[in-house]
C-alpha atoms as a PDB file:
ATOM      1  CA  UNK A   1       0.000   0.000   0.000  1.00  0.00           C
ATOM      2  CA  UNK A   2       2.823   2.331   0.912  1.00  0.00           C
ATOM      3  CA  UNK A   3       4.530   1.455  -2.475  1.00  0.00           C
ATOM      4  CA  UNK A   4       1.352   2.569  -4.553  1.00  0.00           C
ATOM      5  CA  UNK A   5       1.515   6.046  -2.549  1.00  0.00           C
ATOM      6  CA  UNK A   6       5.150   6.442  -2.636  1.00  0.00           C
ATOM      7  CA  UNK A   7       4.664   5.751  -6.596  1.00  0.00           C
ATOM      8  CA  UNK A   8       1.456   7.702  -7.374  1.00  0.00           C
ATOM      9  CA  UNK A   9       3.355  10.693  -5.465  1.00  0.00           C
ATOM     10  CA  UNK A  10       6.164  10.443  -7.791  1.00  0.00           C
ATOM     11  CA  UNK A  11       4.050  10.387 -10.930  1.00  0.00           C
ATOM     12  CA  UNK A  12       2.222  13.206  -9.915  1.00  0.00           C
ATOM     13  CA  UNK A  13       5.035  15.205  -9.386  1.00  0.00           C
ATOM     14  CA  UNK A  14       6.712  14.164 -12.811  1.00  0.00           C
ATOM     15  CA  UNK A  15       3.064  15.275 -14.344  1.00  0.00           C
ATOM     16  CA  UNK A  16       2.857  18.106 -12.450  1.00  0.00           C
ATOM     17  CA  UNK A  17       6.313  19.267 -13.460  1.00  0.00           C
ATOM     18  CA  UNK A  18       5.798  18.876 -17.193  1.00  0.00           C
ATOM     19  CA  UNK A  19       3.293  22.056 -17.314  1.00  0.00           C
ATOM     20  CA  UNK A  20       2.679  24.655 -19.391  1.00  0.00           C
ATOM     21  CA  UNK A  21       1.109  27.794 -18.040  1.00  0.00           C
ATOM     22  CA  UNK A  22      -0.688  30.361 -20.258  1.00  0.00           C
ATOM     23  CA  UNK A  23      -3.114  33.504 -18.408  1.00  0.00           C
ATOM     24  CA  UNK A  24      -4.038  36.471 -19.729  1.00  0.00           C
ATOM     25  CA  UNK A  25      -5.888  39.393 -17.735  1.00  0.00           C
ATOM     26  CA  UNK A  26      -7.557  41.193 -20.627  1.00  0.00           C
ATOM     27  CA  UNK A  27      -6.247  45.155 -20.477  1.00  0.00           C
ATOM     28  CA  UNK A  28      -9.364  47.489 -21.670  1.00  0.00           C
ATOM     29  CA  UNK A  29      -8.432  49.644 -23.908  1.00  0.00           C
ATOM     30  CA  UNK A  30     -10.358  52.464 -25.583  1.00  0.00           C
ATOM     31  CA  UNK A  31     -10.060  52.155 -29.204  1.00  0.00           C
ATOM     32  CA  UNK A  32      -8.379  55.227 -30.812  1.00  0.00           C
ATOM     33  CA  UNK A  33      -5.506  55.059 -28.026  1.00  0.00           C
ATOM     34  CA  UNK A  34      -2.185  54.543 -28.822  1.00  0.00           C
ATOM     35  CA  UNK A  35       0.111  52.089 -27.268  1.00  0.00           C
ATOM     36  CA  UNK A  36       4.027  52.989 -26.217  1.00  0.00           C
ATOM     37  CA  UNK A  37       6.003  50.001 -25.749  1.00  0.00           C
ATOM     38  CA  UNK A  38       9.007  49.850 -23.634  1.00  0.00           C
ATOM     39  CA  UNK A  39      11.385  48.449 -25.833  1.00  0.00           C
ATOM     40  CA  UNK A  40      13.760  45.369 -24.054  1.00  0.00           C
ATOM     41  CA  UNK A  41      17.047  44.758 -26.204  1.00  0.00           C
ATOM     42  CA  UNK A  42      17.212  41.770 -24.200  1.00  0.00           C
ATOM     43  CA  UNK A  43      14.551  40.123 -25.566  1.00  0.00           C
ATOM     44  CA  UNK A  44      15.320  39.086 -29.409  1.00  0.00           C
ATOM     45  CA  UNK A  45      14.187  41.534 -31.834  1.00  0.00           C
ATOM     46  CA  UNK A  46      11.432  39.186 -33.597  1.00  0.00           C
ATOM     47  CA  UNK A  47       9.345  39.548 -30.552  1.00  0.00           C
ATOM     48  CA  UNK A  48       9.448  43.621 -30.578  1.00  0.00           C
ATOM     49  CA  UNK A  49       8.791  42.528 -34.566  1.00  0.00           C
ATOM     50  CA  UNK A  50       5.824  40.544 -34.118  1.00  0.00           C
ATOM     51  CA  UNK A  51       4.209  42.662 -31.227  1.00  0.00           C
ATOM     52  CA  UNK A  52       4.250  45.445 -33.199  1.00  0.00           C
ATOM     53  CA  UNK A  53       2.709  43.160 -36.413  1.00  0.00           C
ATOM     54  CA  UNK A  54       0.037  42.131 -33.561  1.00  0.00           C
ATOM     55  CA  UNK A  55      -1.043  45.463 -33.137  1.00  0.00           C
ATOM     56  CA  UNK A  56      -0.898  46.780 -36.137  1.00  0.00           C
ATOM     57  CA  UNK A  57      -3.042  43.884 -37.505  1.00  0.00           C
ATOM     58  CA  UNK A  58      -5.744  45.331 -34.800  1.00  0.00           C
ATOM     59  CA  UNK A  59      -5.429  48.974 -36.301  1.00  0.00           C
ATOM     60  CA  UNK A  60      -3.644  49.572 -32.812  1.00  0.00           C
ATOM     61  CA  UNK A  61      -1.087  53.102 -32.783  1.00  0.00           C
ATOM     62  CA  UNK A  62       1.862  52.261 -31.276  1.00  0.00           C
ATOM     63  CA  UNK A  63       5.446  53.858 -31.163  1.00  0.00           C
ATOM     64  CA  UNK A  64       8.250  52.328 -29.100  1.00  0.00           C
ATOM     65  CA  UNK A  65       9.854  53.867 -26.527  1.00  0.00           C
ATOM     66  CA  UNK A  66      13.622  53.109 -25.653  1.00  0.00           C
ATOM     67  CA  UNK A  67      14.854  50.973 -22.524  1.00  0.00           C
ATOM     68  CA  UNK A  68      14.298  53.009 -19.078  1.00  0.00           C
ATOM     69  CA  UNK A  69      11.235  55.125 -19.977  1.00  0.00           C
ATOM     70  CA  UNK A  70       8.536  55.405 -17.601  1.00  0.00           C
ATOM     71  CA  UNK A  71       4.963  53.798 -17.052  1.00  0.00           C
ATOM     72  CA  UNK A  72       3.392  57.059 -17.142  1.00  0.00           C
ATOM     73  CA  UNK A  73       5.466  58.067 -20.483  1.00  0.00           C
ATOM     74  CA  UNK A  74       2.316  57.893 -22.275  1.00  0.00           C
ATOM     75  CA  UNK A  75      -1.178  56.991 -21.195  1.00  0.00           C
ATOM     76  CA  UNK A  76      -1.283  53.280 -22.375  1.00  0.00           C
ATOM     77  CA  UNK A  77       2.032  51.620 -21.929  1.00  0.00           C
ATOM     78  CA  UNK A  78       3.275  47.867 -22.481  1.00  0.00           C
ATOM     79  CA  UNK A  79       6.434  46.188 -21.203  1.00  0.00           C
ATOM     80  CA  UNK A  80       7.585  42.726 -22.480  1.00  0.00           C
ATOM     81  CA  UNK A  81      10.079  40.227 -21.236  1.00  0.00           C
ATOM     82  CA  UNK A  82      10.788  36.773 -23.402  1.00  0.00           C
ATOM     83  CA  UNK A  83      13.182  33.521 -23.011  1.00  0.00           C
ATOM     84  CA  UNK A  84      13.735  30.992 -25.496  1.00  0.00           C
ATOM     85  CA  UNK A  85      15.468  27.890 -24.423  1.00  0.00           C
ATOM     86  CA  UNK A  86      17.598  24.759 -26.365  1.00  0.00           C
ATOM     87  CA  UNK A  87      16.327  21.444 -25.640  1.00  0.00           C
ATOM     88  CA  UNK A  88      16.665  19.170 -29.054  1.00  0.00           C
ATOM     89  CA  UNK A  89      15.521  22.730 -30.262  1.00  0.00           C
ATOM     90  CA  UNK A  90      15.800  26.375 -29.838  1.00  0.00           C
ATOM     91  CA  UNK A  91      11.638  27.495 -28.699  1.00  0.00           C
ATOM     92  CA  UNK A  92      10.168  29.999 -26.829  1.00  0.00           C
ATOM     93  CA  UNK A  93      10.056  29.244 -23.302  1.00  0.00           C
ATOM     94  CA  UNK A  94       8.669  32.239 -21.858  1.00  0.00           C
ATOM     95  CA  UNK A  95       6.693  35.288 -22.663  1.00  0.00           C
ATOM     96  CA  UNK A  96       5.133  38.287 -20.667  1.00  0.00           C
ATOM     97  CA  UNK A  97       3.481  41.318 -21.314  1.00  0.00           C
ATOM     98  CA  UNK A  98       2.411  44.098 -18.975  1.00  0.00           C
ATOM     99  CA  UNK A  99       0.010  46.774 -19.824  1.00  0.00           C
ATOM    100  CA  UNK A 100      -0.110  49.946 -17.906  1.00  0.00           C
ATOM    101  CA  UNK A 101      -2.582  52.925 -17.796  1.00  0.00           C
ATOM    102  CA  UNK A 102      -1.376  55.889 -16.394  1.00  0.00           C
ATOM    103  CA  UNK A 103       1.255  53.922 -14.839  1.00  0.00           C
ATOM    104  CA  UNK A 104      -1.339  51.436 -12.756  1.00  0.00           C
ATOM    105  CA  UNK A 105      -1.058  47.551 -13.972  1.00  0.00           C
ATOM    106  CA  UNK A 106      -3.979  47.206 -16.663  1.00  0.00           C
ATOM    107  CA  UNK A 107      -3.075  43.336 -17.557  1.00  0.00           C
ATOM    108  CA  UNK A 108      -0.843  40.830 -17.791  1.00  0.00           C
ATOM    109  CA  UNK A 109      -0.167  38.628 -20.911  1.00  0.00           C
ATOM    110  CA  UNK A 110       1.767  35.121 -19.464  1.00  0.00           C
ATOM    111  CA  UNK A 111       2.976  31.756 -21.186  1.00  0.00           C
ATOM    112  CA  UNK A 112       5.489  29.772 -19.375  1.00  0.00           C
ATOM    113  CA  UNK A 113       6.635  26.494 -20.648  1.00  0.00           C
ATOM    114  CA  UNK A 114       9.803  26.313 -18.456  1.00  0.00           C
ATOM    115  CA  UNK A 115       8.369  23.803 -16.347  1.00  0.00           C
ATOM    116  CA  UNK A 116       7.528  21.662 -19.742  1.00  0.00           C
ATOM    117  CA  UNK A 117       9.706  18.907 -19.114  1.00  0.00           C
ATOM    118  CA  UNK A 118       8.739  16.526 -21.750  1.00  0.00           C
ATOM    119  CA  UNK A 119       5.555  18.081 -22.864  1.00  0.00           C
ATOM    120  CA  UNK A 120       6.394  18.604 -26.675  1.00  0.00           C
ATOM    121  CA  UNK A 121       3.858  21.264 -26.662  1.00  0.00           C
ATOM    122  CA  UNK A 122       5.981  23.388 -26.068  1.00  0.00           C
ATOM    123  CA  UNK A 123       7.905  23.997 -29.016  1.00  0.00           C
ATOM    124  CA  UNK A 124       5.435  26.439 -30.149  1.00  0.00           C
ATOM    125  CA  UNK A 125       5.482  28.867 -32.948  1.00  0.00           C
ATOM    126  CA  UNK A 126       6.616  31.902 -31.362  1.00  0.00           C
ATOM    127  CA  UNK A 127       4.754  34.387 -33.256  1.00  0.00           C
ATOM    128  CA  UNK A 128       1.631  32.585 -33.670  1.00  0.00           C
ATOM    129  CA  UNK A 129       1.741  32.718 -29.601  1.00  0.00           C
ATOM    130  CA  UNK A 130       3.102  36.046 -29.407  1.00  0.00           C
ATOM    131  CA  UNK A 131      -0.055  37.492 -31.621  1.00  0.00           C
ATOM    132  CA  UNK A 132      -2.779  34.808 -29.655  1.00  0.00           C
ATOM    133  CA  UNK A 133      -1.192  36.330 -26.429  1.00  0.00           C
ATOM    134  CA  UNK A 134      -1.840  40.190 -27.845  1.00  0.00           C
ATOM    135  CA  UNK A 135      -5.201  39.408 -29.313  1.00  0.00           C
ATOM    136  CA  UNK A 136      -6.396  38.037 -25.757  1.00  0.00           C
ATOM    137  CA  UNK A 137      -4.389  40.602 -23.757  1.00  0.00           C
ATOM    138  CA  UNK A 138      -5.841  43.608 -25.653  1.00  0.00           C
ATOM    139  CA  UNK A 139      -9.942  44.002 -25.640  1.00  0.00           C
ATOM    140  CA  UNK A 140     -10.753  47.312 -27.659  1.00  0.00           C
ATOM    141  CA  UNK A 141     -14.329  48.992 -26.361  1.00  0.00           C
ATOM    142  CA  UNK A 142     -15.181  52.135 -28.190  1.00  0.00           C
ATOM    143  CA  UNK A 143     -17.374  54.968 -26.001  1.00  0.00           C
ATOM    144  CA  UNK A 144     -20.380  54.416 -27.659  1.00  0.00           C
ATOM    145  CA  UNK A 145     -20.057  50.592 -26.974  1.00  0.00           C
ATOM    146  CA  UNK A 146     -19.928  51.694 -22.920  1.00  0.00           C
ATOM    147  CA  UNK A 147     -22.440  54.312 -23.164  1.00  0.00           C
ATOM    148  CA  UNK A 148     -24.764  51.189 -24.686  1.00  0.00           C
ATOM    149  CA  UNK A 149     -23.890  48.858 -22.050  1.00  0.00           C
ATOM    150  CA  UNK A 150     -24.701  51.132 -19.324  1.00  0.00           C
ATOM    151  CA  UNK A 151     -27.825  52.194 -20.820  1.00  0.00           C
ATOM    152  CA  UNK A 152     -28.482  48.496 -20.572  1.00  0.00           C
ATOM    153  CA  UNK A 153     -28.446  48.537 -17.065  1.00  0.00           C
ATOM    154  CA  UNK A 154     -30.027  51.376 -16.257  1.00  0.00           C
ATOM    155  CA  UNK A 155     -33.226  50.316 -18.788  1.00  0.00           C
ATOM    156  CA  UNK A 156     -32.787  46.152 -18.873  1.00  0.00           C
END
């Protein structure tokens, strides 16, 4: 009986080790705004590449802002940090993206494979995740789309 334990404990753990960890708190954004990013030269450049892509396949304005500036630079701004890692191949291990108004956390894009182990989902295509990870991070609501929903409440 102890055996089974000892053994079901140690698969679990070996499972439990081999995830992969994706969340994304949605940032609302009022369409019309622009975006600075906080640019990270230590993240490879075909992230900065493809996050700008991502938001410029939404109709988003962005410019990017060098290394250092501040939260409250402009009204929306977005920080990113990514890893990729070697293991039989070189993948994205790790991606994050902070959004900021006025300098207060707005969301929080997050995939983290780096407890994958020998899930092979995680060799991922890194800008198919890096756009899935904008288009989920970044929900656009115009004025006119509030003004309705209040409305809604006030006469539903």
């Amino acid at each position: 009986m102890i055996k089974k334990l000892v053994a079901l404990l140690g698969v679990s753990t070996i499972l439990g080790g081999c995830s992969i960890q994706q969340s994304v708190e949605p940032a609302r954004v009022t369409t019309g705004s622009e975006i600075c990013i906080i640019e990270n030269p230590d993240v490879r450049e075909g992230f900065l590449n493809e996050f700008k892509s991502a938001l410029s396949s939404k109709g988003v304005q962005y410019k990017v802002l060098p290394k250092g500036s501040s939260y409250v630079a402009c009204e929306w701004t977005a920080t990113y940090l990514a890893r990729w890692t070697w293991d039989l191949a070189l993948y994205m291990s790790y991606a994050e993206i902070n959004v900021f108004h006025n300098g207060a956390p707005e969301g929080k894009a997050l995939y983290d494979s780096t407890r994958g182990g020998a899930n092979m989902s995680k060799f991922i295509d890194a800008e198919t995740k890096i756009r899935e990870l904008v288009d989920q991070l970044l929900q656009y609501e115009t004025a006119f789309l509030l003004k309705s929903r209040s409305d809604e409440r006030t006469f539903g």
